[in-house]
Protein backbone atom coordinates (compact mmCIF):
# COMPACT_ATOMS: atom_id res chain seq x y z
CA UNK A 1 -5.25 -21.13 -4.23
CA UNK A 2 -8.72 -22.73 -4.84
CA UNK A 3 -7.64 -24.67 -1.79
CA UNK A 4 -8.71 -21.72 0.40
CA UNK A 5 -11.73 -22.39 2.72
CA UNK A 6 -14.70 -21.00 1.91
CA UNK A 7 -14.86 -18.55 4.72
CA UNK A 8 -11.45 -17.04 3.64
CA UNK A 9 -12.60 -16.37 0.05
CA UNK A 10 -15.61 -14.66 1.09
CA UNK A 11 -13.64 -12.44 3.24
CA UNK A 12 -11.04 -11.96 0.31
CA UNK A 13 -14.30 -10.30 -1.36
CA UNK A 14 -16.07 -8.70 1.35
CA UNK A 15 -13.00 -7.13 2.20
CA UNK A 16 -13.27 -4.80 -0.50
CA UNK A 17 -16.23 -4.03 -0.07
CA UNK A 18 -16.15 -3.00 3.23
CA UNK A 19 -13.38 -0.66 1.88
CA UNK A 20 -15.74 0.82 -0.67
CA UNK A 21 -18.94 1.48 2.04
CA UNK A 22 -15.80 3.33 3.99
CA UNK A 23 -15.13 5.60 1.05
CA UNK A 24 -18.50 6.49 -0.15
CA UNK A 25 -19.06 7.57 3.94
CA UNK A 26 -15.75 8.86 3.43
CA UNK A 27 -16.90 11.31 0.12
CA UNK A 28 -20.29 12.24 2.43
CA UNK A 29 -18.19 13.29 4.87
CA UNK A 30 -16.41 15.43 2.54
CA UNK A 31 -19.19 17.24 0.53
CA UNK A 32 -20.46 17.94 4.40
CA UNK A 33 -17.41 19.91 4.76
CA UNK A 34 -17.76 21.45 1.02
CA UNK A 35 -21.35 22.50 2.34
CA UNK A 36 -20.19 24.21 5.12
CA UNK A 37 -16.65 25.34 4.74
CA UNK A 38 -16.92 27.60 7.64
CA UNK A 39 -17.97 24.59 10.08
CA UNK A 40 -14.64 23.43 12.19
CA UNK A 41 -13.16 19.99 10.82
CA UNK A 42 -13.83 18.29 14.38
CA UNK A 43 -17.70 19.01 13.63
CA UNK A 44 -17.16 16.50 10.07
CA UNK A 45 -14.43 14.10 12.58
CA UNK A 46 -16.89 13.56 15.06
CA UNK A 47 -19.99 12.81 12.60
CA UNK A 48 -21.51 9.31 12.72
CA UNK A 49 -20.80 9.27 8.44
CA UNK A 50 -16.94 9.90 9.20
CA UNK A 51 -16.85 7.79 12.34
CA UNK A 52 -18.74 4.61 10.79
CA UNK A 53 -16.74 4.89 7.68
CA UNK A 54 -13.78 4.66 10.42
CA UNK A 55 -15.65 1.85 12.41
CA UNK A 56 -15.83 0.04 8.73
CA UNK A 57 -12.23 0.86 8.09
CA UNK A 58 -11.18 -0.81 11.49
CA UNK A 59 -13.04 -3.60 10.93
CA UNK A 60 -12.07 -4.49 7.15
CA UNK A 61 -8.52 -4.50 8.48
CA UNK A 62 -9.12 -6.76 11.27
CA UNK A 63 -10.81 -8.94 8.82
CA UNK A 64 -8.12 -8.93 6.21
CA UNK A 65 -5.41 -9.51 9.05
CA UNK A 66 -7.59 -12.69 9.55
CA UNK A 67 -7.08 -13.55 6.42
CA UNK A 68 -3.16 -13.04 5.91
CA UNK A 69 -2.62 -15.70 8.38
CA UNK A 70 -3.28 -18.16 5.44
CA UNK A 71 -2.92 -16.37 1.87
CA UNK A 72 0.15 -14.99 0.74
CA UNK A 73 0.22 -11.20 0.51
CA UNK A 74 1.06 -11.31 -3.15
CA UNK A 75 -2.14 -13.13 -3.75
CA UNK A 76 -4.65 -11.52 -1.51
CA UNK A 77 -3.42 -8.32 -2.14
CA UNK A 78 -4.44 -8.66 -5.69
CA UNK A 79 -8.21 -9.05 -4.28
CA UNK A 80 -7.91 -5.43 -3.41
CA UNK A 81 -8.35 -4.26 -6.53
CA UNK A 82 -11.84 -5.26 -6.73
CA UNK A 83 -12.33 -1.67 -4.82
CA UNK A 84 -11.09 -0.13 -8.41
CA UNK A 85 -14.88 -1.95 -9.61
CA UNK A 86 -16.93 -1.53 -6.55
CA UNK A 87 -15.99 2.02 -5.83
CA UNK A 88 -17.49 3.71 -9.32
CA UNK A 89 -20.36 1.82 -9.38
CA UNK A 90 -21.34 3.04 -5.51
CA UNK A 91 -20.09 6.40 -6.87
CA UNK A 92 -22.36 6.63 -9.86
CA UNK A 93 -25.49 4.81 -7.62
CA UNK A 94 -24.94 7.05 -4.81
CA UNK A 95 -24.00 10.42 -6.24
CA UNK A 96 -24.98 10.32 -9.85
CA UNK A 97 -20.83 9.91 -10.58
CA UNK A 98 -20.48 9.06 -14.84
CA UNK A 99 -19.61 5.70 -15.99
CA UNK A 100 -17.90 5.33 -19.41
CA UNK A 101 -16.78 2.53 -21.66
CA UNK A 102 -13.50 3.21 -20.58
CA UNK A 103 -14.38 2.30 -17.11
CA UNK A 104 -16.41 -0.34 -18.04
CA UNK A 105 -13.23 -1.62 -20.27
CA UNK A 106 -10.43 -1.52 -17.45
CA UNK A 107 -13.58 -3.09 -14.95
CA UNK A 108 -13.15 -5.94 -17.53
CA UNK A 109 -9.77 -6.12 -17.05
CA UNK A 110 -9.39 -6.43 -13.47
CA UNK A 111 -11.89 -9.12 -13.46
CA UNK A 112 -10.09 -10.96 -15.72
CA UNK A 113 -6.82 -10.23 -14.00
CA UNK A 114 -8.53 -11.87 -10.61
CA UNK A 115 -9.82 -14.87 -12.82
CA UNK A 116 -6.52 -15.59 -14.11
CA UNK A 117 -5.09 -15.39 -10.66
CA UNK A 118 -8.18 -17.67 -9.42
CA UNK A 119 -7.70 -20.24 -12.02
């Protein structure tokens, strides 16, 4: 696969990451709804936090559509689990969210996986 043009690897990558700014807006969307549990769902819906992380959403999945018209599924897929990295480590910048050697281990792990893939 390192036949790929340039432009479709970077989107392989920035894919995920686009899916891991969604969830962190995702999570701030959700403590605003811990904070204020009496507050009506459409006032967290209707936020610019939910409705970016939507906007991001919408916009990773035109992007990886782009790139399934010339990577196999089986193989690009396996790029999504760079969001099992990118996630934590927004998690633990953002909210303070632990990271453990175990973490750190199975981060490892999927790099490795992708390299192996990659090579």
């Amino acid at each position: 696969m390192r036949s790929l043009p340039l432009h479709v690897i970077s989107l392989l990558v920035l894919t995920p990451f686009l899916i891991a700014a969604g969830q962190v807006m995702f999570k701030l969307t959700g403590e605003k709804l811990a904070a204020y549990p009496a507050q009506p769902l459409q006032s967290a819906v209707f936020s610019p936090i939910f409705l970016g992380a939507m906007a991001l959403y919408g916009g990773a999945t035109l992007l990886w559509v782009y790139v399934l018209k010339t990577v196999p599924l089986s193989y690009a897929y396996s790029f999504m689990a760079l969001t099992f990295v990118i996630v934590p480590v927004l998690a633990h910048l953002w909210f303070g969210e632990p990271l453990n050697a175990k973490y750190f281990a199975g981060m490892a792990l999927i790099l490795a996986g992708l390299f192996t893939l990659w090579s």
